[in-house]
PDB file of N, CA and C in Angstrom:
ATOM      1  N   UNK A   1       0.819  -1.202   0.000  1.00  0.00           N
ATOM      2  CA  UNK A   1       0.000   0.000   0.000  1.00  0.00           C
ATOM      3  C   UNK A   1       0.862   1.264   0.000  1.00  0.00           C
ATOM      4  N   UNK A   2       1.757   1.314   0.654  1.00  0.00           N
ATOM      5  CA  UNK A   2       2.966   2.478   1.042  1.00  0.00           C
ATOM      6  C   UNK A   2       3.294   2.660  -0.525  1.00  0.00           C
ATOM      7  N   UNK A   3       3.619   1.739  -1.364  1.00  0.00           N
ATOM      8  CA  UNK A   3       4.323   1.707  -2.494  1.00  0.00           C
ATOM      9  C   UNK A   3       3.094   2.429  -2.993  1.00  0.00           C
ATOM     10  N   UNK A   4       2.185   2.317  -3.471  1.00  0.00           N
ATOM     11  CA  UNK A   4       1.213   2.466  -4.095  1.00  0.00           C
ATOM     12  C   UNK A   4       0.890   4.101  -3.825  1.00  0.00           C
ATOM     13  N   UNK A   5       0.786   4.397  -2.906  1.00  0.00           N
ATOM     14  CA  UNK A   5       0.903   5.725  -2.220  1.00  0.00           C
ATOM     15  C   UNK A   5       1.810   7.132  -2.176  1.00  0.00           C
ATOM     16  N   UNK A   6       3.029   6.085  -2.768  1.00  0.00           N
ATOM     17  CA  UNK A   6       4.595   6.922  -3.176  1.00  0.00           C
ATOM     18  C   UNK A   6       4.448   7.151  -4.668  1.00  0.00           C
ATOM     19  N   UNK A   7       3.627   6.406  -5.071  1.00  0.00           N
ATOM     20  CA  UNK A   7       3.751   5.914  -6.518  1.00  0.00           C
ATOM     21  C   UNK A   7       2.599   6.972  -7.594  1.00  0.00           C
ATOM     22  N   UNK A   8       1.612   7.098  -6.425  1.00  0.00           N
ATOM     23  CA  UNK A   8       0.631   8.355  -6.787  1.00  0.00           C
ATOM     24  C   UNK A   8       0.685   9.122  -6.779  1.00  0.00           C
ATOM     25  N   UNK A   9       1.454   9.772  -5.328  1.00  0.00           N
ATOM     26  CA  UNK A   9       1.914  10.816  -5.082  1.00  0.00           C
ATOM     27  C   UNK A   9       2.834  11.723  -5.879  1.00  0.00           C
ATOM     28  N   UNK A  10       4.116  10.392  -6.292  1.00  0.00           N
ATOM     29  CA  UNK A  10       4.630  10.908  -7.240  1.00  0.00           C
ATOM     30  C   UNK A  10       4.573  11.227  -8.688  1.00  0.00           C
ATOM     31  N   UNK A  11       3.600  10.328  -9.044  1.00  0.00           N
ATOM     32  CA  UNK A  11       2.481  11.321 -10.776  1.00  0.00           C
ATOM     33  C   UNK A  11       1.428  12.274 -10.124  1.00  0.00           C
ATOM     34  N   UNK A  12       1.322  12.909  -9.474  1.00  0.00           N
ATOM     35  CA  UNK A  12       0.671  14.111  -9.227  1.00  0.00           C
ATOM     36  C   UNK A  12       1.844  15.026  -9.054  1.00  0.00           C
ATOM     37  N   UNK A  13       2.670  15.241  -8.495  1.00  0.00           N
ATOM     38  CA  UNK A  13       3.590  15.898  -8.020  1.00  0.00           C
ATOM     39  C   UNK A  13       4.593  16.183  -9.502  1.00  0.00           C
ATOM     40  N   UNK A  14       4.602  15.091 -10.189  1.00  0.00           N
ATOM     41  CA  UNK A  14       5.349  15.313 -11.638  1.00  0.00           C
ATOM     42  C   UNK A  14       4.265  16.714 -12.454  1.00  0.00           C
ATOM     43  N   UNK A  15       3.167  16.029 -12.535  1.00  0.00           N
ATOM     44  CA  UNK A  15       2.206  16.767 -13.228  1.00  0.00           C
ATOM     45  C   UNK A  15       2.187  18.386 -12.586  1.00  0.00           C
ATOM     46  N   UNK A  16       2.232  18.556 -11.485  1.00  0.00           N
ATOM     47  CA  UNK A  16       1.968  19.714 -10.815  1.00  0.00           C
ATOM     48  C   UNK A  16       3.657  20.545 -11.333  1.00  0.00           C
ATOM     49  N   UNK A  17       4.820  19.943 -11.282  1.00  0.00           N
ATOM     50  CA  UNK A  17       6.358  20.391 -11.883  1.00  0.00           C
ATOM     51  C   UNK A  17       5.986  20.680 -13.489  1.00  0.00           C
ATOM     52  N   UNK A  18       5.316  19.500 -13.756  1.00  0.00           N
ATOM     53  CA  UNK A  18       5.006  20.133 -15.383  1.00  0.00           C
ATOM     54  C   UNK A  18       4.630  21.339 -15.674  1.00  0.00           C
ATOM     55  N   UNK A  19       3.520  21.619 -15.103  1.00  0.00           N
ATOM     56  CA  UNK A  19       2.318  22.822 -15.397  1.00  0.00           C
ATOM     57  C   UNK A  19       3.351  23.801 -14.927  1.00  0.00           C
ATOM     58  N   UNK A  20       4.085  23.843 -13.606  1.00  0.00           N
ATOM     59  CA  UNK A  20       4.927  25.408 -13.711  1.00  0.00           C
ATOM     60  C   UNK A  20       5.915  25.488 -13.856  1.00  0.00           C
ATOM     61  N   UNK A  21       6.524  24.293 -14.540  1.00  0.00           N
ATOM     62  CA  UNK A  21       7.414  24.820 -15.527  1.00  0.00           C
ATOM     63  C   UNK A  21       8.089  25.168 -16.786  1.00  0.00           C
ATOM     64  N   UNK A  22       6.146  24.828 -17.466  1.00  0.00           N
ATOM     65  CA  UNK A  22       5.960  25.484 -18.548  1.00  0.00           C
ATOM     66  C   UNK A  22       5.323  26.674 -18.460  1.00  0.00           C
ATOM     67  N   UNK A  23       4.240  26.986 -17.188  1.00  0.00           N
ATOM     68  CA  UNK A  23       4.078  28.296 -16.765  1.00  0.00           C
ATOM     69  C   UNK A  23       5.460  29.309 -17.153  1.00  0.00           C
ATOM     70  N   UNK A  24       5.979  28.598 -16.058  1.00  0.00           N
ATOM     71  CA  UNK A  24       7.866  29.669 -15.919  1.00  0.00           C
ATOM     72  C   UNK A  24       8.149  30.360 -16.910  1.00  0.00           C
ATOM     73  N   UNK A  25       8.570  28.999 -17.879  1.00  0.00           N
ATOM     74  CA  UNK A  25       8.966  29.291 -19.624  1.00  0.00           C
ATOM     75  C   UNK A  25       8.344  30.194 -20.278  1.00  0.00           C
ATOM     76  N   UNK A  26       7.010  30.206 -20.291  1.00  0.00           N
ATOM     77  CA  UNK A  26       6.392  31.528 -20.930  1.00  0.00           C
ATOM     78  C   UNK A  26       6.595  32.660 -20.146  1.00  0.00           C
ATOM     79  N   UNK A  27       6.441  32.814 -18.712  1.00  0.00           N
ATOM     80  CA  UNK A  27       6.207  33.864 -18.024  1.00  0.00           C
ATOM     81  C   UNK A  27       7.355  34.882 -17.508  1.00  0.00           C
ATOM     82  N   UNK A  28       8.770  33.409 -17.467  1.00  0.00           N
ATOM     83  CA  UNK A  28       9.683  34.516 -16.813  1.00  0.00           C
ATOM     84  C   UNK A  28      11.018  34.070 -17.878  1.00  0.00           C
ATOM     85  N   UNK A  29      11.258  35.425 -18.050  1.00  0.00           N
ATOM     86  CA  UNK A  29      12.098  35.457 -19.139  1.00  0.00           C
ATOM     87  C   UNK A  29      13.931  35.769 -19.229  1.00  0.00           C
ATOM     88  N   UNK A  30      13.919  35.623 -17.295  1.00  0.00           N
ATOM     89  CA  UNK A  30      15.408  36.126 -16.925  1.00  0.00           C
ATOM     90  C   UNK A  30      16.205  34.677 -17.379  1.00  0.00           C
ATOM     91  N   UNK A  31      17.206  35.187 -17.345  1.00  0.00           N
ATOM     92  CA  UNK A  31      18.798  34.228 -17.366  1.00  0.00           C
ATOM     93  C   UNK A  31      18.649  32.603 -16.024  1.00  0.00           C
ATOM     94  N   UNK A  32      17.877  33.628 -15.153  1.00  0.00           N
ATOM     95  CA  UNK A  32      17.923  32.632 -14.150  1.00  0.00           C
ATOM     96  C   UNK A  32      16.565  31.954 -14.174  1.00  0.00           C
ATOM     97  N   UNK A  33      16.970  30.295 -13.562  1.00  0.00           N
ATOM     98  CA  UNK A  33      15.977  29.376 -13.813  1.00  0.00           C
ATOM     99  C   UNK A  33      14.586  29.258 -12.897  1.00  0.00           C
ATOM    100  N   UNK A  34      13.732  30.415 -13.246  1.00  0.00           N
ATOM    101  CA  UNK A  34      13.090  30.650 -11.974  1.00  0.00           C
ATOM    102  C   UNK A  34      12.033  29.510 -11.438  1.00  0.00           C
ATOM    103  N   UNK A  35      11.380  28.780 -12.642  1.00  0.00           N
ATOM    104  CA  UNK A  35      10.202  27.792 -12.048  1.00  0.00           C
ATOM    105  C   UNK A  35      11.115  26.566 -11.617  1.00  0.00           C
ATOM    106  N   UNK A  36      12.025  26.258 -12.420  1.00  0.00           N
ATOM    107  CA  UNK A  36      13.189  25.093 -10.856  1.00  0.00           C
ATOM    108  C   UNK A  36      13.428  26.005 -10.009  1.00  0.00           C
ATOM    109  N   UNK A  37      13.675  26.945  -9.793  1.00  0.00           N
ATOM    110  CA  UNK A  37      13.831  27.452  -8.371  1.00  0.00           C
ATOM    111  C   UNK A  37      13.164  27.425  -7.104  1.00  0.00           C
ATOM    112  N   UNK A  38      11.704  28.076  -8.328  1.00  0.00           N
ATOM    113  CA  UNK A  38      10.387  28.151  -7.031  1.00  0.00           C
ATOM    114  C   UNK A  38      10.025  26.617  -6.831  1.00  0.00           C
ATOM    115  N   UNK A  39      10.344  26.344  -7.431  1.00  0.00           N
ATOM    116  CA  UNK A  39      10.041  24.436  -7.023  1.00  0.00           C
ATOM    117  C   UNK A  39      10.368  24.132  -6.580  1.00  0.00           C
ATOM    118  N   UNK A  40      11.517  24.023  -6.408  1.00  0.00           N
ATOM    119  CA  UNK A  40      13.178  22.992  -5.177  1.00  0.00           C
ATOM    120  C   UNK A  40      12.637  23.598  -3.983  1.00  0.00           C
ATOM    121  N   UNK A  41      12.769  25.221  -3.987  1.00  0.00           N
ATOM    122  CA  UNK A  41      12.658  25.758  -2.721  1.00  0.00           C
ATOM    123  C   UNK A  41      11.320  25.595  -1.840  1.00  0.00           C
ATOM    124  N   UNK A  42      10.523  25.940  -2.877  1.00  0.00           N
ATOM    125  CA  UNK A  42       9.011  25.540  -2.218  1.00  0.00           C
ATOM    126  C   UNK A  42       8.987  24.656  -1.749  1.00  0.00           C
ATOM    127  N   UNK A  43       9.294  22.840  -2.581  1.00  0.00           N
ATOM    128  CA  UNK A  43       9.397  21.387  -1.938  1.00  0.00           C
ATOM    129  C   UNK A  43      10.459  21.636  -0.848  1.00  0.00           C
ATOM    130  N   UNK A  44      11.327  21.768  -0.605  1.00  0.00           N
ATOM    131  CA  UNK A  44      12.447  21.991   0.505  1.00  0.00           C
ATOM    132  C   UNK A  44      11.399  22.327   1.935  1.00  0.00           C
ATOM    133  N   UNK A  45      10.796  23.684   1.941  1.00  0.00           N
ATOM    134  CA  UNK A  45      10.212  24.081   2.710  1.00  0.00           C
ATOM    135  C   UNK A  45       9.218  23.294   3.361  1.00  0.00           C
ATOM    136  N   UNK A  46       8.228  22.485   2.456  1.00  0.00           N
ATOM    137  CA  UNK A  46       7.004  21.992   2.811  1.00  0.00           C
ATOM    138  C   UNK A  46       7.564  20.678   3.242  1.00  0.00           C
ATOM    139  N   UNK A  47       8.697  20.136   2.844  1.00  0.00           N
ATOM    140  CA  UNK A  47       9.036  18.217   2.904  1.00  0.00           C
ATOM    141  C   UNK A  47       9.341  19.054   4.156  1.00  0.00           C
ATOM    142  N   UNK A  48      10.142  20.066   4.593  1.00  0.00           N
ATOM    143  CA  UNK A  48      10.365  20.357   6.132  1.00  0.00           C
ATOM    144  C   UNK A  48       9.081  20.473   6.867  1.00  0.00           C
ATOM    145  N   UNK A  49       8.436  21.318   6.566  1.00  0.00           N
ATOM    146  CA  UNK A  49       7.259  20.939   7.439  1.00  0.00           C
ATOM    147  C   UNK A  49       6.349  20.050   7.591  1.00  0.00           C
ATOM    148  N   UNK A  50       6.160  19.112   6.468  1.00  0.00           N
ATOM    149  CA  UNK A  50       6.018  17.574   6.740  1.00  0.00           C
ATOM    150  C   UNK A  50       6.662  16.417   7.711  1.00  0.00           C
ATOM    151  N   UNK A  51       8.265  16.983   7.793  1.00  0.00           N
ATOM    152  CA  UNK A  51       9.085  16.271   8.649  1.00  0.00           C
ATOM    153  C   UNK A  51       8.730  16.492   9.864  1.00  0.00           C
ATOM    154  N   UNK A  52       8.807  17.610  10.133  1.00  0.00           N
ATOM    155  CA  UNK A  52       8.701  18.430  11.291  1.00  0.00           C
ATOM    156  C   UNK A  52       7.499  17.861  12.082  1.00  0.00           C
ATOM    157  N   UNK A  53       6.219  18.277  11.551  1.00  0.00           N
ATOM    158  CA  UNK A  53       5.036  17.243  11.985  1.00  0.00           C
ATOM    159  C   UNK A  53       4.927  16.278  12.376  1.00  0.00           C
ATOM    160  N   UNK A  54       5.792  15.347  12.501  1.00  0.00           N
ATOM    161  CA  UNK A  54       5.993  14.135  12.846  1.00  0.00           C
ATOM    162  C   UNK A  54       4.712  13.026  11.528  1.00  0.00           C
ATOM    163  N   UNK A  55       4.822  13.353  10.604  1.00  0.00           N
ATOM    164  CA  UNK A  55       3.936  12.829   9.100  1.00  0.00           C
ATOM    165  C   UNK A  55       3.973  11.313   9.327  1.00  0.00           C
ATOM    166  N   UNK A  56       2.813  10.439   9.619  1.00  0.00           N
ATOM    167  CA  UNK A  56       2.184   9.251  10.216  1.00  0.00           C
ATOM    168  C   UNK A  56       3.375   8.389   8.341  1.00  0.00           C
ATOM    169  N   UNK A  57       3.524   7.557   8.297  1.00  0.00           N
ATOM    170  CA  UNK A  57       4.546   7.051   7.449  1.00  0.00           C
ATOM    171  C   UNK A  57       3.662   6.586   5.863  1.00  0.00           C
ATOM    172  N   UNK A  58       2.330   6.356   6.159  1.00  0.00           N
ATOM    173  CA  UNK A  58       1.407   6.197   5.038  1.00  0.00           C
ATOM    174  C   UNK A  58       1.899   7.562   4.625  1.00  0.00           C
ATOM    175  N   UNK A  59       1.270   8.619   5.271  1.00  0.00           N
ATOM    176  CA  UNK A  59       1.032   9.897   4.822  1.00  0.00           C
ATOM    177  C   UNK A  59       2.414  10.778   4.140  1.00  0.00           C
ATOM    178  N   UNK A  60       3.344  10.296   5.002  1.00  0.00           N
ATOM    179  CA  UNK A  60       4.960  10.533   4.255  1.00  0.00           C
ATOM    180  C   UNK A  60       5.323  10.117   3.000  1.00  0.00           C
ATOM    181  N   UNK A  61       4.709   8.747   2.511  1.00  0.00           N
ATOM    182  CA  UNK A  61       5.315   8.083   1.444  1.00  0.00           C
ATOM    183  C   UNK A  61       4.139   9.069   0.637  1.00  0.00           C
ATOM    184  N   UNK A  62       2.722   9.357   0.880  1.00  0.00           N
ATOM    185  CA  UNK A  62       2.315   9.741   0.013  1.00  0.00           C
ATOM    186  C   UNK A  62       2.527  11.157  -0.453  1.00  0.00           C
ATOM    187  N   UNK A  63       2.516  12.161   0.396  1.00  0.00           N
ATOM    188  CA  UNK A  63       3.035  13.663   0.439  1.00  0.00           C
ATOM    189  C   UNK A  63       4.400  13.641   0.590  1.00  0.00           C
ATOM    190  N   UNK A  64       5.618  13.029   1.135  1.00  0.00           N
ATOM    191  CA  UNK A  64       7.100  13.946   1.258  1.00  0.00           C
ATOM    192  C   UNK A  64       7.496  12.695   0.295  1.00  0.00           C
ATOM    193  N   UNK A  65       7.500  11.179   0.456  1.00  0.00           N
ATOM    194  CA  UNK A  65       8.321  10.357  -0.833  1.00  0.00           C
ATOM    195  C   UNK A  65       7.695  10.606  -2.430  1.00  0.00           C
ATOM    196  N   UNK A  66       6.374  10.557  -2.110  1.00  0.00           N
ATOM    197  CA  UNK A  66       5.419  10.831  -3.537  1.00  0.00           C
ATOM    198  C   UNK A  66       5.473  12.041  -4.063  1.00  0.00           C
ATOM    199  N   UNK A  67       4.486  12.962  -3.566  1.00  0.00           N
ATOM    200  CA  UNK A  67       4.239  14.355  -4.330  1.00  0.00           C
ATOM    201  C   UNK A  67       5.158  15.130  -4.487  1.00  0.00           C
ATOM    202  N   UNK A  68       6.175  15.721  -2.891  1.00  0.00           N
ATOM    203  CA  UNK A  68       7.088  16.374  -3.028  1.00  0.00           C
ATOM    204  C   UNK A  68       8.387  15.790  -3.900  1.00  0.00           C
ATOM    205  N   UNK A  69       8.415  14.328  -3.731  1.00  0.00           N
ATOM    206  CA  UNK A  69       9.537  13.698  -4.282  1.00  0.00           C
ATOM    207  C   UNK A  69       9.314  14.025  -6.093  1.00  0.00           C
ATOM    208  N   UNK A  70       8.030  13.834  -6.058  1.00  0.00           N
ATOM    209  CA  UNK A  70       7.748  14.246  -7.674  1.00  0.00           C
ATOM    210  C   UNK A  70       7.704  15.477  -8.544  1.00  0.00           C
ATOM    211  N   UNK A  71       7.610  16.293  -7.386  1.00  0.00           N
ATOM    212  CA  UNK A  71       7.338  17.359  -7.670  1.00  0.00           C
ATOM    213  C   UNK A  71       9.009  18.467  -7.902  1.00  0.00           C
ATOM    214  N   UNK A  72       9.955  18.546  -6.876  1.00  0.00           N
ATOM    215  CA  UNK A  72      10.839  18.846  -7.029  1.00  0.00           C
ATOM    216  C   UNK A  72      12.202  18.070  -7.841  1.00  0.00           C
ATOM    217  N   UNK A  73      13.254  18.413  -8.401  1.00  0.00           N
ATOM    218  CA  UNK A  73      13.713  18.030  -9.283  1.00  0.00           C
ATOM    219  C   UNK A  73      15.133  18.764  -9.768  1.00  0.00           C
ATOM    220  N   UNK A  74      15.871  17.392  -8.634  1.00  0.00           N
ATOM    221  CA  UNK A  74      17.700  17.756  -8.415  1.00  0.00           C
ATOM    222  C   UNK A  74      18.460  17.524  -9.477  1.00  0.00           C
ATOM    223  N   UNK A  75      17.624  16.672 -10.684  1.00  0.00           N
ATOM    224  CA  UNK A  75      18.394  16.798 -11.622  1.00  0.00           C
ATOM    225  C   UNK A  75      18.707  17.847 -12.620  1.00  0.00           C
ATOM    226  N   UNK A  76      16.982  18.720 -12.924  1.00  0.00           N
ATOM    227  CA  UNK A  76      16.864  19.600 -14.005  1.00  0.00           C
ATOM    228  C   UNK A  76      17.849  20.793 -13.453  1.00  0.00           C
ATOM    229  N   UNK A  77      17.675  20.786 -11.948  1.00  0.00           N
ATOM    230  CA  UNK A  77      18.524  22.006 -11.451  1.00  0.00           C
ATOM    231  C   UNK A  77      19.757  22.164 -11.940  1.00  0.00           C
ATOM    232  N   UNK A  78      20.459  20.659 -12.080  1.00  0.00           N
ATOM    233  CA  UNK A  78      21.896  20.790 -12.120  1.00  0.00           C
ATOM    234  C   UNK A  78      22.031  20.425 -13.725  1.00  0.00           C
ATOM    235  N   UNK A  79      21.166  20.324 -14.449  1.00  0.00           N
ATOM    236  CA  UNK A  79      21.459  20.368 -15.747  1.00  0.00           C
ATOM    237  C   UNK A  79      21.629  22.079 -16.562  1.00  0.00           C
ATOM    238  N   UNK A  80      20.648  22.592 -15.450  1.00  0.00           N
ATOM    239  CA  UNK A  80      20.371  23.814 -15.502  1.00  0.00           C
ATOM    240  C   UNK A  80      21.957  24.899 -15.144  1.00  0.00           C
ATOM    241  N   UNK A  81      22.629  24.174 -14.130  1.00  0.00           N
ATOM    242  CA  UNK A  81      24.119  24.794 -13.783  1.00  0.00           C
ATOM    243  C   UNK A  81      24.848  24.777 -14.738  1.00  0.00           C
ATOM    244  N   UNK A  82      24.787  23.590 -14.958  1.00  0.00           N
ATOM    245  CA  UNK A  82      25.841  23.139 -16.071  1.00  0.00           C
ATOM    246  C   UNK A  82      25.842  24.174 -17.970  1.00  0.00           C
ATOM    247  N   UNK A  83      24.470  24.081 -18.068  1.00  0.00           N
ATOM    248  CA  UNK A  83      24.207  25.067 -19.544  1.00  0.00           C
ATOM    249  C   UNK A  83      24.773  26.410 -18.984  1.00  0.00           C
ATOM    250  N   UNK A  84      24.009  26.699 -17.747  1.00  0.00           N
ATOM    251  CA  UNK A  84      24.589  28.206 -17.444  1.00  0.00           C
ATOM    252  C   UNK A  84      26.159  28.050 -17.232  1.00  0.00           C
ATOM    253  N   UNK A  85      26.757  27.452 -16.820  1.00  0.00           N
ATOM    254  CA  UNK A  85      28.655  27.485 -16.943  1.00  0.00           C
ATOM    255  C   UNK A  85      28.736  27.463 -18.462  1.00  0.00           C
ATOM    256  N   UNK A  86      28.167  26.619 -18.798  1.00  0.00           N
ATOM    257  CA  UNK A  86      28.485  26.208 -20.136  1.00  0.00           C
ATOM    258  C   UNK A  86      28.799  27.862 -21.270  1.00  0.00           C
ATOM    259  N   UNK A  87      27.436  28.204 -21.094  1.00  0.00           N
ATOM    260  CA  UNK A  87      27.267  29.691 -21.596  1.00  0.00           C
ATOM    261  C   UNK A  87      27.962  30.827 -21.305  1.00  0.00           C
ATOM    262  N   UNK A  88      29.134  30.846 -19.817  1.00  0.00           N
ATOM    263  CA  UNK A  88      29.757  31.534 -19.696  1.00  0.00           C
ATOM    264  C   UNK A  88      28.839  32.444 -18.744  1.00  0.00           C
ATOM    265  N   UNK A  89      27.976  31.783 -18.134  1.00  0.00           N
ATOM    266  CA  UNK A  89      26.665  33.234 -17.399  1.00  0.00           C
ATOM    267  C   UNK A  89      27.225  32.731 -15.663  1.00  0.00           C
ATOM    268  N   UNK A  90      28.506  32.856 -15.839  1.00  0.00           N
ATOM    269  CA  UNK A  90      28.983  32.509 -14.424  1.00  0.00           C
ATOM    270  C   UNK A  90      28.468  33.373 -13.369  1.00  0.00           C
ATOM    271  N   UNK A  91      28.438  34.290 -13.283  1.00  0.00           N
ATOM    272  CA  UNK A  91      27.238  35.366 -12.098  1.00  0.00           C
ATOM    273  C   UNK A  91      25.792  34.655 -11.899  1.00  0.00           C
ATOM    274  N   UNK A  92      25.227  34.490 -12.721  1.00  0.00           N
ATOM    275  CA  UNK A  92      23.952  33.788 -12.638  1.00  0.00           C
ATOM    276  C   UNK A  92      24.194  32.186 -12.285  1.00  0.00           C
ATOM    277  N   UNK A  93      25.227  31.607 -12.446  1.00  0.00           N
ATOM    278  CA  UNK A  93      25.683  30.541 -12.239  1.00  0.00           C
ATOM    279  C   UNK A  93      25.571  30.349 -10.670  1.00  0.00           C
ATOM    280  N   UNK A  94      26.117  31.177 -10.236  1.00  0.00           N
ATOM    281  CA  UNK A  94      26.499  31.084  -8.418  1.00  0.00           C
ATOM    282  C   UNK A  94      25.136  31.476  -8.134  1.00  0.00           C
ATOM    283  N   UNK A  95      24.629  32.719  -8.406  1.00  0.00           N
ATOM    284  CA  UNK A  95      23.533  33.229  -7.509  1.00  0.00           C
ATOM    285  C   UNK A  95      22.585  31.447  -7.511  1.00  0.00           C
ATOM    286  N   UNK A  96      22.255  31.263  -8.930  1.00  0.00           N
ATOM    287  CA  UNK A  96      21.668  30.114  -8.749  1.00  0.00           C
ATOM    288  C   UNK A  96      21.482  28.957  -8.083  1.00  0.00           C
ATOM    289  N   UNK A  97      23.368  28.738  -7.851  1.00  0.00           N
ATOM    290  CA  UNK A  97      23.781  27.301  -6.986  1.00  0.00           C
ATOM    291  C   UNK A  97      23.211  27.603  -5.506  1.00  0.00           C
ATOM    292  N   UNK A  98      23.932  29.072  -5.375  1.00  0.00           N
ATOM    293  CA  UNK A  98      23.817  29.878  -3.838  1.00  0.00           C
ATOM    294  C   UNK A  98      22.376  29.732  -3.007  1.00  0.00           C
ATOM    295  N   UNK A  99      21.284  30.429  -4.277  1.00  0.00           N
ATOM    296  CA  UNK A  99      19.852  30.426  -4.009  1.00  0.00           C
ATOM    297  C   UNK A  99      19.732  28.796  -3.677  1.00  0.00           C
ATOM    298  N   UNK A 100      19.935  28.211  -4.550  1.00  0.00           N
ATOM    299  CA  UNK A 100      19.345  27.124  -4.612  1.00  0.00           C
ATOM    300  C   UNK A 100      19.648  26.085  -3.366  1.00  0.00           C
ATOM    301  N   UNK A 101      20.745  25.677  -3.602  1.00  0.00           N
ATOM    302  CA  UNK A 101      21.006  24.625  -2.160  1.00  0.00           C
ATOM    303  C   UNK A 101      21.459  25.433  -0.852  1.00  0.00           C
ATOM    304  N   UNK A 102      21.862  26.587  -0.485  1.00  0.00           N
ATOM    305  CA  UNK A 102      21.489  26.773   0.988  1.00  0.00           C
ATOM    306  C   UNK A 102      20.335  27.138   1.099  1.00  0.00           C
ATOM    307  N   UNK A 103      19.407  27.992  -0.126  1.00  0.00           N
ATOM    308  CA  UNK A 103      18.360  28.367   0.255  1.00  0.00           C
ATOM    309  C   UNK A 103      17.590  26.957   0.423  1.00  0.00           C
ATOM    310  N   UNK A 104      17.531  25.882  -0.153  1.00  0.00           N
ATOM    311  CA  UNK A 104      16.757  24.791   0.267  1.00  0.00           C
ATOM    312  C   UNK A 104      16.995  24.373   1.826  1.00  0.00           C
ATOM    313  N   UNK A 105      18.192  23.924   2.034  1.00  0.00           N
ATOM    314  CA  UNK A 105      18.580  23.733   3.295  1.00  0.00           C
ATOM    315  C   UNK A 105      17.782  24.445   4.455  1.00  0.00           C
ATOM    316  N   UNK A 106      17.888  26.071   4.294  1.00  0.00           N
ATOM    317  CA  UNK A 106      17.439  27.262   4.981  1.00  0.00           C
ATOM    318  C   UNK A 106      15.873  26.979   5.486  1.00  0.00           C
ATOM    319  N   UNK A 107      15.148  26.265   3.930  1.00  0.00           N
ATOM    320  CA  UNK A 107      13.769  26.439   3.969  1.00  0.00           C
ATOM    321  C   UNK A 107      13.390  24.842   4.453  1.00  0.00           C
ATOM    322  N   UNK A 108      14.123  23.841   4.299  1.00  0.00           N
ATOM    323  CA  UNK A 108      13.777  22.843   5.531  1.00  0.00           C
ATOM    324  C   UNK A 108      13.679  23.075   6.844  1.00  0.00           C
ATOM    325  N   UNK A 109      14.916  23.749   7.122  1.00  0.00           N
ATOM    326  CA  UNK A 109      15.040  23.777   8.709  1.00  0.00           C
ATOM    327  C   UNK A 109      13.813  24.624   9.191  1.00  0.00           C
ATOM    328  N   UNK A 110      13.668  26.121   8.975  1.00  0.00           N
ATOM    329  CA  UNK A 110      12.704  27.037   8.594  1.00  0.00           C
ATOM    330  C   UNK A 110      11.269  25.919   8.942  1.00  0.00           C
ATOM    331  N   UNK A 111      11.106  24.868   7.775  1.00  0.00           N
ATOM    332  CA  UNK A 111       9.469  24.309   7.529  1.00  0.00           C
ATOM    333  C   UNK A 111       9.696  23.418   8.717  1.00  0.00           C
ATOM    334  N   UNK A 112      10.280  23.043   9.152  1.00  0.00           N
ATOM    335  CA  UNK A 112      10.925  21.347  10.339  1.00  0.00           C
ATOM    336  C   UNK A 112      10.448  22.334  11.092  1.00  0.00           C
ATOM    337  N   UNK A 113      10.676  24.039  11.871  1.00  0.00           N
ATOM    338  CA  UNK A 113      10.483  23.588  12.950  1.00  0.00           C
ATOM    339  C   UNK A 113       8.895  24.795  13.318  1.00  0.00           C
ATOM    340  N   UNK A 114       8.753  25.149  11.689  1.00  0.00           N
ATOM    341  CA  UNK A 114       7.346  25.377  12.576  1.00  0.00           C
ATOM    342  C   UNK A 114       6.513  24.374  11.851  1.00  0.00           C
ATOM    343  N   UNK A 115       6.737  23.231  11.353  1.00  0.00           N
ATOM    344  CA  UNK A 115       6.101  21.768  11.833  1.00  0.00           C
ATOM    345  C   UNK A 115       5.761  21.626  13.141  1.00  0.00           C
ATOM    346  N   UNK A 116       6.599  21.877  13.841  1.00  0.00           N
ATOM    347  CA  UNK A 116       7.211  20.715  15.353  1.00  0.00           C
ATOM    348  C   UNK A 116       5.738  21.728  16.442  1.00  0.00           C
TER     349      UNK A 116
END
């Protein structure tokens, strides 16, 4: 059942990454990768306050392994680094890395403890 639950969670959570980050693509037109951004960071925040809650383990696999797991997305980010080095947009390069993984970090701890 757990499986089944991770497994849903995570095609909703894909679908929901889809929609804004083709939103993004039309809407925001900077250098920097803003709908992976608002995504990582947003999931960062909420899997923290899921943690934080003490999330019954059905309900984990289905919201923090499933949806959030589906929803955020460590690979596009870093494919996303890589074009920007690639391109020479090294300023936007860092702010990106910078934003991105301490600000995730930041926004777990942040969601963990007004979970708790």
């Amino acid at each position: 059942m757990t499986l089944l639950l991770a497994g849903l969670g995570a095609a909703l959570g894909s679908l929901v990454r889809y929609w804004l980050t083709n939103y993004g693509k039309k809407h925001f037109t900077q250098n920097l990768p803003v709908a992976t951004l608002v995504i990582n960071l947003s999931g960062a925040f909420l899997l923290g306050l899921l943690f934080g809650g003490g999330a019954k383990p059905y309900l984990y696999a289905l919201l923090g392994t499933g949806v959030l797991g589906g929803y955020t997305t460590f690979s596009t980010l870093n494919t996303e680094l890589v074009a920007l080095w690639h391109n020479h947009s090294y300023k936007t390069f860092w702010i990106y890395a910078l934003l991105s993984y301490l600000g995730g970090i930041i926004l777990v701890f942040i969601g963990f403890n007004l979970g708790r």
